[in-house]
Protein backbone atom coordinates (compact mmCIF):
# COMPACT_ATOMS: atom_id res chain seq x y z
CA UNK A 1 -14.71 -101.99 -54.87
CA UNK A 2 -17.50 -102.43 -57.29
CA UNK A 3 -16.69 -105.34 -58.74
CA UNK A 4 -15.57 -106.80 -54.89
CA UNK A 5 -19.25 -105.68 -53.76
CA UNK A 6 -20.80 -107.44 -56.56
CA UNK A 7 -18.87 -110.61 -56.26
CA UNK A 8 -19.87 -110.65 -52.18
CA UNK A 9 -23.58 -110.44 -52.78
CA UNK A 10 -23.64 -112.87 -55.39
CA UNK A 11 -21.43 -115.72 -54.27
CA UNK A 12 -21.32 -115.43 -50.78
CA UNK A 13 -24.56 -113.68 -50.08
CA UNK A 14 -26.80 -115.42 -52.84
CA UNK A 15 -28.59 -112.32 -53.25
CA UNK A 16 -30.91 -112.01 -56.02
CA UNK A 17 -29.91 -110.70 -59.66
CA UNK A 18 -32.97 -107.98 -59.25
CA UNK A 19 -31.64 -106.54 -56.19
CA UNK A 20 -27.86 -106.56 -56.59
CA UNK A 21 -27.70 -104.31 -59.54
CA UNK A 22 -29.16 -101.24 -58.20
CA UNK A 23 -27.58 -102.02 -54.69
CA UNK A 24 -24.10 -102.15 -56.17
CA UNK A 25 -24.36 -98.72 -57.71
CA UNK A 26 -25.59 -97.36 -54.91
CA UNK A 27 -23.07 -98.43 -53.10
CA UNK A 28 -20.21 -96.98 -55.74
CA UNK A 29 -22.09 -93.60 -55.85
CA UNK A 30 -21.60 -93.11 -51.87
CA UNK A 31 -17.92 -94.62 -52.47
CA UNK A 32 -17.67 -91.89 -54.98
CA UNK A 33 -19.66 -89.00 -52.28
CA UNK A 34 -17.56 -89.82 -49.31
CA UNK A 35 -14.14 -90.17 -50.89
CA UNK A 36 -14.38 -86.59 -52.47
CA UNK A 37 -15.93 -85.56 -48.83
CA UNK A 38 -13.00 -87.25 -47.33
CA UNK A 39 -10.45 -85.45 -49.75
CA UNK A 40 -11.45 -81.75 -49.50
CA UNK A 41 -12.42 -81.95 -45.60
CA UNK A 42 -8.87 -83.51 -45.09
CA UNK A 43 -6.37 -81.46 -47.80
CA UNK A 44 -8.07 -78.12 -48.86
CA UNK A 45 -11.04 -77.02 -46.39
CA UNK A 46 -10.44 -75.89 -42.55
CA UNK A 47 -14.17 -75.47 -41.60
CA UNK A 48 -17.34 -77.74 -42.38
CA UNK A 49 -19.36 -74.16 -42.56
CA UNK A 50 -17.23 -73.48 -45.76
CA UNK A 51 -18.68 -76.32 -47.36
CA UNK A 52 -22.78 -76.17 -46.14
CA UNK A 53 -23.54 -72.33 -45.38
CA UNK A 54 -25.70 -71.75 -42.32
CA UNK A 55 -28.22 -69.85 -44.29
CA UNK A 56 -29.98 -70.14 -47.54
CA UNK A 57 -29.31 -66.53 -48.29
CA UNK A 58 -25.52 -67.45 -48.13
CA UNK A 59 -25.67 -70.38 -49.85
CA UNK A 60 -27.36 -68.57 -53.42
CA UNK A 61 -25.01 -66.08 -52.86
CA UNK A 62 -21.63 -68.07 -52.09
CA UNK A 63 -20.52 -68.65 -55.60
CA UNK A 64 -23.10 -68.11 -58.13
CA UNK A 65 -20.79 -68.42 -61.15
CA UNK A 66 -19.87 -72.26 -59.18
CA UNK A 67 -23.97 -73.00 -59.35
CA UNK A 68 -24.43 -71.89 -62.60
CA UNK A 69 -20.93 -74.43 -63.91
CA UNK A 70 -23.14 -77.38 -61.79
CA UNK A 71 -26.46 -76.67 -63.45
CA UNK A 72 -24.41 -76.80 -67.07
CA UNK A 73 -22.98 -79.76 -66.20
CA UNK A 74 -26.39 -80.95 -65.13
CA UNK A 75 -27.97 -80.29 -68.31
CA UNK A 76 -25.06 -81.58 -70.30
CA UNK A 77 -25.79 -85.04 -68.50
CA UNK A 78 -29.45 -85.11 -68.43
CA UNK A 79 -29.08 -84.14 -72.60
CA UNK A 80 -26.42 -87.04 -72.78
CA UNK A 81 -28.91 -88.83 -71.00
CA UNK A 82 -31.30 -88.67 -73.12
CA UNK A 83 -29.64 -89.12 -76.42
CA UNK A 84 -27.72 -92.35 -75.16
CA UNK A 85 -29.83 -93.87 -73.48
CA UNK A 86 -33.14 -92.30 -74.04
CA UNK A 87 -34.11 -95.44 -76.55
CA UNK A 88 -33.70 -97.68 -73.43
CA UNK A 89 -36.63 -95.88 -71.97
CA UNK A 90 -39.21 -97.61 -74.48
CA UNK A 91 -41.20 -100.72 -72.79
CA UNK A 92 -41.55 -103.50 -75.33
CA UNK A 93 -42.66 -106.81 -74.96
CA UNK A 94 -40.02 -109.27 -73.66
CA UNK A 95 -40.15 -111.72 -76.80
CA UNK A 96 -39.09 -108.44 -78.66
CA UNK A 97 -36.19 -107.82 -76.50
CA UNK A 98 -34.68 -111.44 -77.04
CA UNK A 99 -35.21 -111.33 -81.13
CA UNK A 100 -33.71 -108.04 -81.18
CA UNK A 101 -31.20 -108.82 -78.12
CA UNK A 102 -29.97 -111.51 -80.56
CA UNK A 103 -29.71 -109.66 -84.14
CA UNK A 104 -28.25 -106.63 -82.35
CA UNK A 105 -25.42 -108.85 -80.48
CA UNK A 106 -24.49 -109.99 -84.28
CA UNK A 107 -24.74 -106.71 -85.74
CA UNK A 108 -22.42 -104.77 -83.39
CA UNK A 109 -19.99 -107.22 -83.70
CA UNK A 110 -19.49 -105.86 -87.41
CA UNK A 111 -20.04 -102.24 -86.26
CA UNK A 112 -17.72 -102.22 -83.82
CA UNK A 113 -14.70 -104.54 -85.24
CA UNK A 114 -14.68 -102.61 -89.14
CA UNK A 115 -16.73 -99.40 -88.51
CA UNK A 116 -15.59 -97.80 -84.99
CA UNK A 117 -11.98 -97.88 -85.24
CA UNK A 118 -12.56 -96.75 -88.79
CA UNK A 119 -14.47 -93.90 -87.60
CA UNK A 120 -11.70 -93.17 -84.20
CA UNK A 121 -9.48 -93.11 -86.73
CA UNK A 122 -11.15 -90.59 -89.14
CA UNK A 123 -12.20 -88.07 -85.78
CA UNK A 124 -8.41 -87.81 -85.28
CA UNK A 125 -7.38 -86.96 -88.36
CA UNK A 126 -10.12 -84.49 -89.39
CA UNK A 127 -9.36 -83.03 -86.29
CA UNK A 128 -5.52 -82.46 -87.26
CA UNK A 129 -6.49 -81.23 -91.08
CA UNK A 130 -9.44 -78.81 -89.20
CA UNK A 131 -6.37 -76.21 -87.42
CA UNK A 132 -5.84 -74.82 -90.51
CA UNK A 133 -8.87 -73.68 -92.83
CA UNK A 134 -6.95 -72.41 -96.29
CA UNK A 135 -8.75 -73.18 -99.44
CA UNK A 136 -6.28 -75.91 -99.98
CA UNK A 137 -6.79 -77.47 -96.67
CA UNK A 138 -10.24 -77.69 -97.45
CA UNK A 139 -10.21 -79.21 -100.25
CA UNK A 140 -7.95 -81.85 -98.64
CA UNK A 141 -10.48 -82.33 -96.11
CA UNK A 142 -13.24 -82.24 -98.77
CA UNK A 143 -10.87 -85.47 -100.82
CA UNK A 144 -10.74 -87.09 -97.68
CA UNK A 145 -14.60 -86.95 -96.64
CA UNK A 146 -15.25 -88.34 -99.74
CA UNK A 147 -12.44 -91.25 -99.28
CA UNK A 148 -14.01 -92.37 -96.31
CA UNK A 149 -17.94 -91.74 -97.32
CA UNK A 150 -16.93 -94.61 -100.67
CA UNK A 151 -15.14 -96.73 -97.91
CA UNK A 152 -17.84 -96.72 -95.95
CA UNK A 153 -20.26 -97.33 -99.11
CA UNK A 154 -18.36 -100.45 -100.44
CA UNK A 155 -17.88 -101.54 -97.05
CA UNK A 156 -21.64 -101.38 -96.35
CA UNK A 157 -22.82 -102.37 -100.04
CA UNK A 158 -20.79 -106.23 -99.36
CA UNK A 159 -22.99 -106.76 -95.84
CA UNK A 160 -25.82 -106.28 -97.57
CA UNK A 161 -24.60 -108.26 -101.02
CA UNK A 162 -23.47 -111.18 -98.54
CA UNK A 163 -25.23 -110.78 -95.12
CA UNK A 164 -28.75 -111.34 -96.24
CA UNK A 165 -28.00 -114.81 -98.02
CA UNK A 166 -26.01 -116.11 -94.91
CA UNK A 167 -28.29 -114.37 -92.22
CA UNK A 168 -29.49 -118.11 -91.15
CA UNK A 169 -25.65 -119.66 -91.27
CA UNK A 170 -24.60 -117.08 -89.14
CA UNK A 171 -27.92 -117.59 -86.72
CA UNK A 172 -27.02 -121.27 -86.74
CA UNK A 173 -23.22 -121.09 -86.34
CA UNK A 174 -23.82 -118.74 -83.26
CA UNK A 175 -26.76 -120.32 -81.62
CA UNK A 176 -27.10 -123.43 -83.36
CA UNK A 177 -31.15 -123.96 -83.54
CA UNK A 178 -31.98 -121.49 -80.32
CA UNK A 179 -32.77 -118.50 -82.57
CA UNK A 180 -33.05 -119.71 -86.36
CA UNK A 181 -36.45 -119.51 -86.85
CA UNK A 182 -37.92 -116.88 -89.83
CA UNK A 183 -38.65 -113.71 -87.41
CA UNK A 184 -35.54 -113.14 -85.95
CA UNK A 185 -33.22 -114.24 -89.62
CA UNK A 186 -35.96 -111.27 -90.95
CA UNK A 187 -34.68 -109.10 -88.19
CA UNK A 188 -30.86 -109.99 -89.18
CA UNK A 189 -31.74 -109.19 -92.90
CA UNK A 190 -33.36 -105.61 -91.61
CA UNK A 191 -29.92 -104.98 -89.85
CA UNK A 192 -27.49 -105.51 -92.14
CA UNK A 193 -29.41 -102.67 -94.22
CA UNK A 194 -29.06 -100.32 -91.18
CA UNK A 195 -25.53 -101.16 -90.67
CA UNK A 196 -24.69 -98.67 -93.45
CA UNK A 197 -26.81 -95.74 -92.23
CA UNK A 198 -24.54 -96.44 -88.86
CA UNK A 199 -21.78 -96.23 -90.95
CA UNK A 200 -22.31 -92.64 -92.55
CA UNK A 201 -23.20 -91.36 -89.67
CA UNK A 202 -20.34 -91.92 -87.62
CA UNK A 203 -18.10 -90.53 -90.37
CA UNK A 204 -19.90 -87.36 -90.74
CA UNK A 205 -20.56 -87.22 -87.31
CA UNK A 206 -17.14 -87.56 -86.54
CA UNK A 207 -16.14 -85.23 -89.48
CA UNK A 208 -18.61 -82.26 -88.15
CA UNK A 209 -17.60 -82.76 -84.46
CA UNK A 210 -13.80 -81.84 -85.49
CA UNK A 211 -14.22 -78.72 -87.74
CA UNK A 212 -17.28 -77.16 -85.90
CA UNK A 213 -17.06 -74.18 -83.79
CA UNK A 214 -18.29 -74.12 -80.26
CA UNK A 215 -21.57 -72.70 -81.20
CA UNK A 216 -22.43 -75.19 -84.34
CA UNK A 217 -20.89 -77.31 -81.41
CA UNK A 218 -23.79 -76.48 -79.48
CA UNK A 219 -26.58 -76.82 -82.32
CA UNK A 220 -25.19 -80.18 -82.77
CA UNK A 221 -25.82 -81.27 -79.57
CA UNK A 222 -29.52 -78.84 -79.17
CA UNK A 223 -30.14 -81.31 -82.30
CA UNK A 224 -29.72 -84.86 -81.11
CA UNK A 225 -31.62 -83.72 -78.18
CA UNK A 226 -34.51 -83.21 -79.84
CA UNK A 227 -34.36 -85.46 -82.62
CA UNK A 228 -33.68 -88.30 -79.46
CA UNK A 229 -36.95 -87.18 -78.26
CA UNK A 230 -38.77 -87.36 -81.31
CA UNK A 231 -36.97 -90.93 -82.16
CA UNK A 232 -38.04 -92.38 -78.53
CA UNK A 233 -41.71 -91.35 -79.11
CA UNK A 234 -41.69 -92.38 -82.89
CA UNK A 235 -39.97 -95.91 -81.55
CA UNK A 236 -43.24 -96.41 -79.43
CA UNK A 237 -45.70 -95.71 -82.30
CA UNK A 238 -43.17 -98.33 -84.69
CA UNK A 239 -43.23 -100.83 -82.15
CA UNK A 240 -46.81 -100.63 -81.21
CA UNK A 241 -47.26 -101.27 -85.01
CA UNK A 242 -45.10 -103.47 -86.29
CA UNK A 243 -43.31 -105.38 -83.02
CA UNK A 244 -39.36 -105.70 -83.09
CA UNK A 245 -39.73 -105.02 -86.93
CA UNK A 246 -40.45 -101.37 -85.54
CA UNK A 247 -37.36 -101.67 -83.55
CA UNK A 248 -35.14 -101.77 -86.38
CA UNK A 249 -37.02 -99.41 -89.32
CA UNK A 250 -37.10 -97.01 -86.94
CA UNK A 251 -33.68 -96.84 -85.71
CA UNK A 252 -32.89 -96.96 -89.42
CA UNK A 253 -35.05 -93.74 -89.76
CA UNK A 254 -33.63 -92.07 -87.26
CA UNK A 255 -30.02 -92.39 -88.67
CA UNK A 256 -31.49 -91.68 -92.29
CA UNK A 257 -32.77 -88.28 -91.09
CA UNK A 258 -29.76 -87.40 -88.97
CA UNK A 259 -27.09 -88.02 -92.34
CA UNK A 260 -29.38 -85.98 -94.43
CA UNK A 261 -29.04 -83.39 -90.98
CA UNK A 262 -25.17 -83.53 -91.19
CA UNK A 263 -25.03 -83.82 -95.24
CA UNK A 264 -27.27 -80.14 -94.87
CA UNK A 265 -24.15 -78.95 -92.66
CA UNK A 266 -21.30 -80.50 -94.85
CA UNK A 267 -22.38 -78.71 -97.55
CA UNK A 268 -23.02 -75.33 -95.60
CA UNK A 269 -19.51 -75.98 -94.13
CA UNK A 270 -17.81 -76.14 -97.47
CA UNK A 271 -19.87 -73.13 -98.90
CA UNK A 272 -21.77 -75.77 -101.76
CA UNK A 273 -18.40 -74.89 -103.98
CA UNK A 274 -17.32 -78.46 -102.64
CA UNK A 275 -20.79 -79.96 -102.18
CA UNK A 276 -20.31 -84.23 -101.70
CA UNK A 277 -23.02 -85.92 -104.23
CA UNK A 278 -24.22 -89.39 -104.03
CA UNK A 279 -22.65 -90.43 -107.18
CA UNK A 280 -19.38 -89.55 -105.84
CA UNK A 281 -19.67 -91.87 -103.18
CA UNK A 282 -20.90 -94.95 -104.84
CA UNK A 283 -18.10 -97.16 -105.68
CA UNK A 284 -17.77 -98.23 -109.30
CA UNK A 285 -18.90 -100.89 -110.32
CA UNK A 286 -21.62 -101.22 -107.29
CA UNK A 287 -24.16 -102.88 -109.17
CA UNK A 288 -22.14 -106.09 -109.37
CA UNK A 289 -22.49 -106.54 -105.54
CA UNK A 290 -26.40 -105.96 -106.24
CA UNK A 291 -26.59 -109.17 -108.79
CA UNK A 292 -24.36 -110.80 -106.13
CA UNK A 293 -26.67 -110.18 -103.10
CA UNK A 294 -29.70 -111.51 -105.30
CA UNK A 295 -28.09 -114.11 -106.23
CA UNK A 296 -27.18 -115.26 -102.86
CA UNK A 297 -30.31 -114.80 -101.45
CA UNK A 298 -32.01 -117.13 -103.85
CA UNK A 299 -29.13 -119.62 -103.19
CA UNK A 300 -30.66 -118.77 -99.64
CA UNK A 301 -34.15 -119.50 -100.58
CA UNK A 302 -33.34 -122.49 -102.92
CA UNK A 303 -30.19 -124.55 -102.63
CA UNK A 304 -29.67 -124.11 -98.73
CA UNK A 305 -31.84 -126.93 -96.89
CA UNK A 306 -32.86 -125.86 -93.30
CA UNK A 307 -35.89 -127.98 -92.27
CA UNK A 308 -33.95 -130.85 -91.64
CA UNK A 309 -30.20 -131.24 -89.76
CA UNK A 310 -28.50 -133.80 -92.33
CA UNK A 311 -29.39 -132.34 -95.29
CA UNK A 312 -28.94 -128.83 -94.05
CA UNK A 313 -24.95 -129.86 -93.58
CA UNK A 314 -25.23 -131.54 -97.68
CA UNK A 315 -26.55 -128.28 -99.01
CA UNK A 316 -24.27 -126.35 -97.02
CA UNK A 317 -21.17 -126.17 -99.35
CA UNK A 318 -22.64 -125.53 -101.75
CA UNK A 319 -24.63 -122.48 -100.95
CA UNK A 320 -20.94 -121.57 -99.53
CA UNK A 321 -19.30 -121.80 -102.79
CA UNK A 322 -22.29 -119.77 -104.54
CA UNK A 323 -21.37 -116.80 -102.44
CA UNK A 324 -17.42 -117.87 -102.62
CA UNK A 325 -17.92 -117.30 -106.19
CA UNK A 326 -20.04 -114.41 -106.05
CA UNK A 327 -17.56 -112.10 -104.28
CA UNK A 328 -14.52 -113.30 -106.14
CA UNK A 329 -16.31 -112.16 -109.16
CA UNK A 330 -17.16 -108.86 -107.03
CA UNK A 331 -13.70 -108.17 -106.56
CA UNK A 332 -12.31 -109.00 -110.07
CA UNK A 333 -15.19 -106.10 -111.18
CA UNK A 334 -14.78 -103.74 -108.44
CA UNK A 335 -11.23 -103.31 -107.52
CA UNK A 336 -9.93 -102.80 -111.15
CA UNK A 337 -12.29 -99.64 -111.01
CA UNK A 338 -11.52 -98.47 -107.63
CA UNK A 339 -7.81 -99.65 -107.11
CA UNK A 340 -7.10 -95.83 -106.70
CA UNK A 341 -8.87 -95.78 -103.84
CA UNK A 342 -8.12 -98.68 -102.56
CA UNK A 343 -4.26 -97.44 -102.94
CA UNK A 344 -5.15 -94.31 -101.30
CA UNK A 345 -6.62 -96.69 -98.77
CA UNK A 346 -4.16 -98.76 -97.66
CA UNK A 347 -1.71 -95.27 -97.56
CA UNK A 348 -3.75 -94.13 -95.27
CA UNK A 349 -4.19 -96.81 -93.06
CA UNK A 350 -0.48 -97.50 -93.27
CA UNK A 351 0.23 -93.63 -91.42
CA UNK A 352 -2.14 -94.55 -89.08
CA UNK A 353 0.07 -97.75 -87.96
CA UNK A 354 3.07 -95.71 -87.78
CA UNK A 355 1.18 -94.02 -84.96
CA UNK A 356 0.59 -97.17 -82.84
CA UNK A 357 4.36 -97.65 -81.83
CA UNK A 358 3.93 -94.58 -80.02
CA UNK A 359 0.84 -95.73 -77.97
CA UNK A 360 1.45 -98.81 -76.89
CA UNK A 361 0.71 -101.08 -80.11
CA UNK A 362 4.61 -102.06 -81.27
CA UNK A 363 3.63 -105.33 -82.26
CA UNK A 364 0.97 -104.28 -84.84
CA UNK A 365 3.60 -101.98 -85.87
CA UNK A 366 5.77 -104.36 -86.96
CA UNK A 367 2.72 -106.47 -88.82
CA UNK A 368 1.55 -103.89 -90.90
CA UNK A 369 4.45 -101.34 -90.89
CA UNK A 370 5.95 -100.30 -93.87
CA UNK A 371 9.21 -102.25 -93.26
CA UNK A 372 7.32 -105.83 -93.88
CA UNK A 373 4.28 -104.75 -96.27
């Protein structure tokens, strides 16, 4: 019905964009209030006075532990509230929003397609290995924290080897000359460097979510309350300061303080006889991808020609086959080192496909199944 309301008032009504928005939700929240009405007036209640007490001495008293389960819930939204969507309540400047509208289109793209179902994935099985708590289930939960942190880390370390040298190609391929101009390729370059941050979060996040208890639970979410708080009024101060620069350092604060947060709790959850250290995490031979990204970016700065549209296309392959040869030589370094974990990667990923026949996915089953590797 809400998509049937919205189609109405834009194509037959010609309302404007301004007003249909909040009308349409409107109109889906009383959908919402009189259907409910509807179903407990009609199935389960016999008199209207059941629902709306005469007096307001009846109504506190009616079901007190039923108003105390509403005002939870109410504070569980208004907290969700907050933390979601409590960044959206920052005014900026419009030419802000359509730099960082842009860069943050882009950016989610690689979030969403390699990190989320990465991190789904990881919430489920933590979640399975967290029923039991023996000393050797920990320590398989402690092996696979530390799997997924180096995933994450190599993952991350290549955007920022390759994104930063092809931060204009990919603002040209997507909007051809609309948005290639220096501010918003620096805001692209500032993003692929908080990509990572996004990335360890979600898998300690999602790690902490599955083993804590109900009251860690609720310090977890007491937490990002505040800390969402603190981020929307440090957000104004950024912004205020630096423009849609501020945008992105301080989202990238944010998620630095809340991993060193949830690092504080992985290592209180494992006692610090299992404590996770940054060298464990970095991937060997790491530095490679460092030479690589420099080396890129000054194929950026030098080889690739973008004043001009003929010449841009004539420097174009090459600048291509500079970072074509920079991450072949990546991955003749790195997975030598790492092809343990790479093994242990693919294993892993290869249980998780034996689960999609079961959902729905038999197709993808059959792709990367173990029967046709």
């Amino acid at each position: 019905m809400r998509c049937i309301t919205v189609y109405i008032l834009i194509k037959i009504l010609n309302m404007d964009m301004v007003v249909v928005f909040p009308l349409f939700q409107a109109i889906y929240g009383a959908c919402l209030l009189f259907t409910y009405w509807f179903y407990f007036l009609s199935c389960h209640v016999s008199k209207l006075h059941c629902i709306l007490p005469c007096r307001l001495q009846d109504w506190m008293d009616y079901d007190r532990k039923l108003w105390e389960t509403c005002l939870m819930f109410t504070g569980q939204s208004l907290k969700e509230l907050v933390v979601q969507k409590g960044q959206e309540l920052v005014p900026f400047s419009s030419s802000y929003l359509d730099d960082y509208g842009v860069v943050d289109r882009l950016g989610s793209l690689v979030v969403r397609l390699i990190f989320r179902p990465f991190e789904e994935s990881n919430r489920l099985k933590f979640a399975e290995m967290a029923s039991g708590r023996s000393p050797q289930m920990i320590l398989r939960m402690r092996t696979l924290l530390v799997l997924c942190l180096k995933i994450n880390c190599l993952a991350g370390l290549l955007i920022i080897a390759f994104g930063p040298g092809y931060s204009y190609f990919l603002l040209r391929m997507a909007y051809r000359e609309k948005h290639c101009d220096d501010g918003t390729q620096l805001l692209l370059i500032l993003y692929w460097f908080y990509v990572i941050s996004l990335a360890f979060n979600g898998t300690l996040e999602a790690f902490l979510q599955s083993v804590a208890s109900n009251s860690q639970l609720k310090m977890l979410n007491n937490f990002s309350l505040f800390w969402s708080v603190v981020y929307v009024l440090f957000k104004i101060l950024l912004i205020g300061y630096a423009g849609a620069v501020g945008l992105i350092v301080s989202d990238a604060i944010n998620m630095l303080l809340r991993i060193s947060y949830f690092m504080a709790l992985t290592r209180r959850f494992f006692q610090n006889s299992y404590a996770i250290s940054i060298h464990q995490v970095l991937p060997s031979g790491w530095w490679v991808l460092v030479l690589s990204g420099a080396a890129t970016i000054i194929s950026d700065m030098m080889v690739l020609n973008k004043e001009n549209k003929h010449p841009y296309w004539q420097t174009l392959p090459l600048h291509l086959g500079i970072g074509a040869s920079c991450f072949c030589l990546s991955c003749a370094v790195i997975y030598p080192r790492e092809k343990v974990l790479i093994d242990k990667f693919i294993k892993y990923t290869g249980t998780l496909t034996d689960r999609w026949q079961y959902v729905g996915f038999p197709f993808l089953h059959r792709m990367f199944g173990h029967n046709n590797k």
